[in-house]
Protein backbone atom coordinates (compact mmCIF):
# COMPACT_ATOMS: atom_id res chain seq x y z
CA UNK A 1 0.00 0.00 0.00
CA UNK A 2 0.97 3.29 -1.08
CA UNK A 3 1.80 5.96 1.46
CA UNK A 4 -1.06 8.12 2.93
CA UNK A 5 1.02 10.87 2.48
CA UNK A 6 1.96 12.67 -0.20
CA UNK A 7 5.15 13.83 0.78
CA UNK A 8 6.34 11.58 3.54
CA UNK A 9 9.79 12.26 4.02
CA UNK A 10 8.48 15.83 5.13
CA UNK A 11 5.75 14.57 7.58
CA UNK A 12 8.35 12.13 8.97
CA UNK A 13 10.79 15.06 9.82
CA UNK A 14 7.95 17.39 11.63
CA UNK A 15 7.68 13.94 14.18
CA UNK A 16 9.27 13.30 17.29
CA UNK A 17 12.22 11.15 17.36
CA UNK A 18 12.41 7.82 18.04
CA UNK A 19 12.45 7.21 22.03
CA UNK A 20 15.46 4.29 21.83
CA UNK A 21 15.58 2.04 24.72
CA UNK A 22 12.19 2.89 25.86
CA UNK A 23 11.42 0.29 28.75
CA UNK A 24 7.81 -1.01 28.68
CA UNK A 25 5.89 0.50 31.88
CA UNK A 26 3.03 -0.80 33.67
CA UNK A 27 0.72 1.11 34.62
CA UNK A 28 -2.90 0.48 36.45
CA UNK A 29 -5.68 -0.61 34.91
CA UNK A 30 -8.62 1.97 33.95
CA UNK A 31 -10.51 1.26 36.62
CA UNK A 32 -8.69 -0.94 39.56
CA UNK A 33 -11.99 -0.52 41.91
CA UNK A 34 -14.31 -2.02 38.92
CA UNK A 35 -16.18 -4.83 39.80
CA UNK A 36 -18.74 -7.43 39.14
CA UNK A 37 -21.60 -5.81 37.12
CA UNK A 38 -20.21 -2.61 36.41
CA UNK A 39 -20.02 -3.02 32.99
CA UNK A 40 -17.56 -0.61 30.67
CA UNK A 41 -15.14 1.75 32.64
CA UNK A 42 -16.73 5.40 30.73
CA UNK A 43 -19.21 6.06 32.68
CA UNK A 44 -21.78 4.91 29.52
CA UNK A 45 -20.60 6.89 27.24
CA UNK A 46 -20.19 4.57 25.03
CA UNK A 47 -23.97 3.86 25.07
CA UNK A 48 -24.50 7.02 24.03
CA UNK A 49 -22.90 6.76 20.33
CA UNK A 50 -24.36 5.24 17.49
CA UNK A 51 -23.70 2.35 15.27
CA UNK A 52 -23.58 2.27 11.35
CA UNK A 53 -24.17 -0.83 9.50
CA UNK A 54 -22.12 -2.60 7.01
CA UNK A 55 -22.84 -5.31 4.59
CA UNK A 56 -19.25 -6.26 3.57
CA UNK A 57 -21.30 -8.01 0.39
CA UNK A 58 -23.49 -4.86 -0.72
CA UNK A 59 -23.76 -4.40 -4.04
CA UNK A 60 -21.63 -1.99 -5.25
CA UNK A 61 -19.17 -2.19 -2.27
CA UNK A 62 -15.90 -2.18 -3.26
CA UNK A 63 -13.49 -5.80 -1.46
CA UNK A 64 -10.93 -3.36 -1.14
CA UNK A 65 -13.23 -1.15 1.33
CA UNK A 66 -13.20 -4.31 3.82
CA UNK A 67 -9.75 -4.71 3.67
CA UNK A 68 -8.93 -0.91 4.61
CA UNK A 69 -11.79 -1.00 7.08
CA UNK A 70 -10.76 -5.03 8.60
CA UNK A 71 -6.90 -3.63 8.89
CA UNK A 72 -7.77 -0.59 10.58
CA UNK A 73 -9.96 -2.03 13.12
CA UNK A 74 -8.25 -5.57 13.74
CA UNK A 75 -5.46 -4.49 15.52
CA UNK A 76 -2.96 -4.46 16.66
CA UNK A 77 -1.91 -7.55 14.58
CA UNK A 78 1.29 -10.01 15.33
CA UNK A 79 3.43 -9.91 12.21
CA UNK A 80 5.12 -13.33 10.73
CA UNK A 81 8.13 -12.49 8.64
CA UNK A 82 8.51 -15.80 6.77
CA UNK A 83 11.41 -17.21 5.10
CA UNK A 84 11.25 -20.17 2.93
CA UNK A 85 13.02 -21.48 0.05
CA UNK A 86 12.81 -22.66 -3.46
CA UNK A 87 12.12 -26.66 -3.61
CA UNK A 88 15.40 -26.91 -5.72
CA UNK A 89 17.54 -24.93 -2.97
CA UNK A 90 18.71 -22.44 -5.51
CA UNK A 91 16.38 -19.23 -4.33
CA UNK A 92 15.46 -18.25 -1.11
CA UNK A 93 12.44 -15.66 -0.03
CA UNK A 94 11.27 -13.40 2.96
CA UNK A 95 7.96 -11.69 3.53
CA UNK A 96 5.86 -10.46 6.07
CA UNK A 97 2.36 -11.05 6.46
CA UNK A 98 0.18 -9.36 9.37
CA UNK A 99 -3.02 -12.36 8.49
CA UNK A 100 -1.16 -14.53 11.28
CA UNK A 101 -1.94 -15.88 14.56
CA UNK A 102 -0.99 -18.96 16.71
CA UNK A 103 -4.60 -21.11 16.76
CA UNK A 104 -3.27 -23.85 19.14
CA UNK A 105 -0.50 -24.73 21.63
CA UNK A 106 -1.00 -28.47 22.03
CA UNK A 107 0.22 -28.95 18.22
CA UNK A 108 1.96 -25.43 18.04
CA UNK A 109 -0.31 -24.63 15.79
CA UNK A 110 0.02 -21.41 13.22
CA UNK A 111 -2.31 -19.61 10.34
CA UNK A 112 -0.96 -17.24 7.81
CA UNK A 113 -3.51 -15.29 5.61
CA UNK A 114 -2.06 -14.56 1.56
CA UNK A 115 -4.20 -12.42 -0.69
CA UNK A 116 -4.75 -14.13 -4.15
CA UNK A 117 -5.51 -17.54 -5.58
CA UNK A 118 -2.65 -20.10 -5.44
CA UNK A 119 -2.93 -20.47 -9.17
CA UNK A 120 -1.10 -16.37 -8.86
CA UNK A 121 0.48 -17.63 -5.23
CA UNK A 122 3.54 -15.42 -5.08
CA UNK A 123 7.10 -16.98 -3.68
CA UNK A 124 6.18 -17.75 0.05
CA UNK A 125 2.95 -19.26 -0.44
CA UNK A 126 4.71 -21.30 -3.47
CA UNK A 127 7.58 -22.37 -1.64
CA UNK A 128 5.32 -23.23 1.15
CA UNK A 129 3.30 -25.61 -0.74
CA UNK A 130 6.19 -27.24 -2.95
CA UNK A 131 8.71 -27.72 0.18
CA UNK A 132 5.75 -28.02 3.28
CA UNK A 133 7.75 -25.88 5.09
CA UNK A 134 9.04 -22.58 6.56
CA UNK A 135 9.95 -20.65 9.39
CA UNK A 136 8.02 -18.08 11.21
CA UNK A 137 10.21 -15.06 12.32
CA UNK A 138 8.77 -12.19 15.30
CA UNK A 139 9.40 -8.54 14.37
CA UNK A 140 11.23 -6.74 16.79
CA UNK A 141 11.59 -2.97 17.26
CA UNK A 142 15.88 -3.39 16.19
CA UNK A 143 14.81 -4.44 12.81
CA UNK A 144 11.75 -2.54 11.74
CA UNK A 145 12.75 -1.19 8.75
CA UNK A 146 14.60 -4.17 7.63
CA UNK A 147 11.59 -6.23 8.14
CA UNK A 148 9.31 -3.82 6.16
CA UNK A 149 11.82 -3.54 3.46
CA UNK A 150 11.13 -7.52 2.93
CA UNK A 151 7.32 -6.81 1.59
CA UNK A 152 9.18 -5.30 -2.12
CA UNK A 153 7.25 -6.47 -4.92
CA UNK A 154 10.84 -7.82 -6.17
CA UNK A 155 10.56 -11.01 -8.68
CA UNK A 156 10.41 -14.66 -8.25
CA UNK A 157 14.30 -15.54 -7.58
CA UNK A 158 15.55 -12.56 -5.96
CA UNK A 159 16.18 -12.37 -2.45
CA UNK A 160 14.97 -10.32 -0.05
CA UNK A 161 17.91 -11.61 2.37
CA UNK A 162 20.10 -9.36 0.54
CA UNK A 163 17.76 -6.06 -0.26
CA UNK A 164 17.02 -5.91 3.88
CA UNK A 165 20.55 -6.62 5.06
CA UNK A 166 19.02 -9.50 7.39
CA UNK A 167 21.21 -12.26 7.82
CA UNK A 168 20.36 -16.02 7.47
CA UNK A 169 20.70 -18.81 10.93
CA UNK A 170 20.64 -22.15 10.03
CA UNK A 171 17.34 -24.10 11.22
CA UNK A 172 17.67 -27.38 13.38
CA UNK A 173 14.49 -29.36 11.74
CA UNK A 174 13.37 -27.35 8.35
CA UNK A 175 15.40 -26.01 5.26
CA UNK A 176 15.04 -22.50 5.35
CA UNK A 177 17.09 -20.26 7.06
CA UNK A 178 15.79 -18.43 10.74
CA UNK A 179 16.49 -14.73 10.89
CA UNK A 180 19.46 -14.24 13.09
CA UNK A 181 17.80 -11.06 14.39
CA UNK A 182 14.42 -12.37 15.56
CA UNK A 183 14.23 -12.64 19.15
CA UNK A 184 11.46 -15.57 18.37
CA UNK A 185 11.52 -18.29 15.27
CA UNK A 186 9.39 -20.66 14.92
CA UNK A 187 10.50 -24.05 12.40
CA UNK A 188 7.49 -24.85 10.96
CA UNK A 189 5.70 -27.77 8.67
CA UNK A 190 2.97 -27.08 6.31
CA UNK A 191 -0.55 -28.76 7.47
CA UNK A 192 -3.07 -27.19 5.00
CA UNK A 193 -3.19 -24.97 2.85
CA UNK A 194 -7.08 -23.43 2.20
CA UNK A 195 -8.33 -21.73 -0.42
CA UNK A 196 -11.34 -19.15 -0.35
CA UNK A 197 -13.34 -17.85 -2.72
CA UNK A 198 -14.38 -14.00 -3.35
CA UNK A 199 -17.74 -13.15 -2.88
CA UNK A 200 -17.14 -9.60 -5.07
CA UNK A 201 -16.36 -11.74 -7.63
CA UNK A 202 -18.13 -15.36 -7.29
CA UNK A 203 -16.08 -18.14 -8.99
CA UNK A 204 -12.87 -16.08 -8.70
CA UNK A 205 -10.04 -17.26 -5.79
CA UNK A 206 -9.61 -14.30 -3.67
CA UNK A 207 -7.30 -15.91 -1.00
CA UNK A 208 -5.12 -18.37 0.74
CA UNK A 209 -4.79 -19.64 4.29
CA UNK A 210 -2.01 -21.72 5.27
CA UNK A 211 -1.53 -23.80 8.54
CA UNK A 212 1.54 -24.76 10.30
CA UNK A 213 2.63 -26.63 12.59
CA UNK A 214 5.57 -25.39 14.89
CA UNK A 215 7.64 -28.05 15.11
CA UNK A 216 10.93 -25.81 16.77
CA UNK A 217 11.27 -23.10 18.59
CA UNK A 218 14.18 -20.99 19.24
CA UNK A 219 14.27 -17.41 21.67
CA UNK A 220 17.32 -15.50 22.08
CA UNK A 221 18.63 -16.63 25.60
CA UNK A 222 18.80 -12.90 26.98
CA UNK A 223 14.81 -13.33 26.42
CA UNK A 224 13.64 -16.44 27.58
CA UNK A 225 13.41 -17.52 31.58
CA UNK A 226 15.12 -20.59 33.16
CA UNK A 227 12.14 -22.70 32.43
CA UNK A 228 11.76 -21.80 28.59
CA UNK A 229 8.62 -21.01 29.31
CA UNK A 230 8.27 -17.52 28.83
CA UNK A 231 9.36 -14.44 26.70
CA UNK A 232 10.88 -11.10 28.46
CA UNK A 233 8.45 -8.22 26.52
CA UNK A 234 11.23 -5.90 27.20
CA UNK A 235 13.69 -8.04 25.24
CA UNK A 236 11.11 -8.89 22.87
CA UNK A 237 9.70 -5.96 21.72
CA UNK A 238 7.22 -6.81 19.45
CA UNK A 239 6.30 -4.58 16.50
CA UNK A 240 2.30 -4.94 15.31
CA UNK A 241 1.03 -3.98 12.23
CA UNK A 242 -1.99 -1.17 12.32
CA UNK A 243 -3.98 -0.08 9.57
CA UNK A 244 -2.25 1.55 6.38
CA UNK A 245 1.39 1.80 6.57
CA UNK A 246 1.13 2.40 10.52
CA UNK A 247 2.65 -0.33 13.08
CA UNK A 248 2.26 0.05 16.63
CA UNK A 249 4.89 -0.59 19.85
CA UNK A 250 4.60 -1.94 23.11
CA UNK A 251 5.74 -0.23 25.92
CA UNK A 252 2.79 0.79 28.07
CA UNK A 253 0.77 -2.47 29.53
CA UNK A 254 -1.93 -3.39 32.49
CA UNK A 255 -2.76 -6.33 34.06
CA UNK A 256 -6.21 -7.80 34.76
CA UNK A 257 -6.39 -11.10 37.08
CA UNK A 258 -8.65 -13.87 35.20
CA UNK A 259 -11.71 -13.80 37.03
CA UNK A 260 -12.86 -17.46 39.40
CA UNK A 261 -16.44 -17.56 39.31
């Protein structure tokens, strides 16, 4: 997607700078007295708005208007920069794609959304489906703009190791490479791949969703605790994807108990 701006590298310089090294803070949550039956935290004013209503099938409406609104809403949205490779070895390809989510712990379980039939499936979902496999890579807040960088409409063959400056790790379990930088990879095998069909157009393929299952994990050992069993957000420092060309940081967080009935 195009910028939203027409001259960006001016609206970039008019912003703050960057706060490096910002630690993530917790703070309380919006209402620490709430309790059982007290519904939202705004005292109602939420009940005073109103609704409009959306058919995302109306005639004359436009897929492209429920993707904009879907990414802009939807969020903030994990990010899986995936590398795979060529079923002959000889080309190698990373993209990210914000249509991801883990489904399931108990497999590892993974989905990652492509836009398009697989008859037009462009190198990741075609390596995924020739080689069932690939590795799912965490964007961090260190390699931002690398990561973007990866999402080039380059050609088939060339590889986006070398146009981001990202360098390759070998994987324990798969053939494609981990990227060295990611705090969090994920080795994973193919399961399914699904194919969906566009109600804008009926009869035409409008998308893909693949699922994986994680079948390695690896965390950079500054970020994980003794019992591997969880991540350190402040080493992690996840980077979500927004709506547009917008992605989103973590640094301010609450905590809410799970409730025992």
């Amino acid at each position: 997607m195009s910028s939203a701006h027409p001259d960006f590298e001016k609206t970039q310089a008019a912003r703050p700078d960057w706060r490096q090294g910002a630690e993530v803070v917790y703070t309380k949550s919006p209402n620490p007295t709430w309790k059982y039956g007290d519904g939202a935290n705004d005292n109602g004013e939420s009940l005073k708005k109103n609704h409009v209503e959306i058919d995302p099938n109306a005639e004359g409406r436009p897929a492209v208007s429920n993707y904009k609104l879907l990414i802009s809403g939807m969020v903030p949205r994990p990010i899986a920069l995936v590398s795979t490779r060529s079923a002959d070895g000889k080309s190698t390809n990373l993209a990210p794609f914000s249509y991801s989510q883990v489904v399931c712990h108990d497999p590892p379980l993974f989905v990652v959304g492509f836009s398009g039939s697989f008859e037009k499936a462009k190198d990741t979902l075609k390596n995924l489906a020739e080689t069932k496999e690939c590795v799912v890579n965490i964007i961090s807040e260190h390699f931002i703009e690398a990561a973007n960088s990866t999402c080039i409409n380059a050609p088939y063959g060339v590889s986006e190791w070398e146009t981001s400056g990202l360098h390759q790790a070998p994987s324990a379990v798969v053939k494609a490479a981990r990227v060295k930088e990611s705090v969090l990879s994920i080795e994973a095998k193919l399961v399914e791949i699904k194919e969906f069909e566009s109600r804008a157009t009926p009869g035409k393929k409008s998308g893909c969703m693949a699922m994986v299952e994680g079948v390695r994990f690896w965390v950079r050992d500054d970020a994980v605790n003794e019992e591997r069993s969880a991540i350190d957000l402040n080493v992690l420092k996840p980077v979500s994807r927004l709506g547009g060309i917008t992605y989103g940081r973590t640094t301010e967080v609450i905590e809410i108990p799970r409730p025992q009935y």
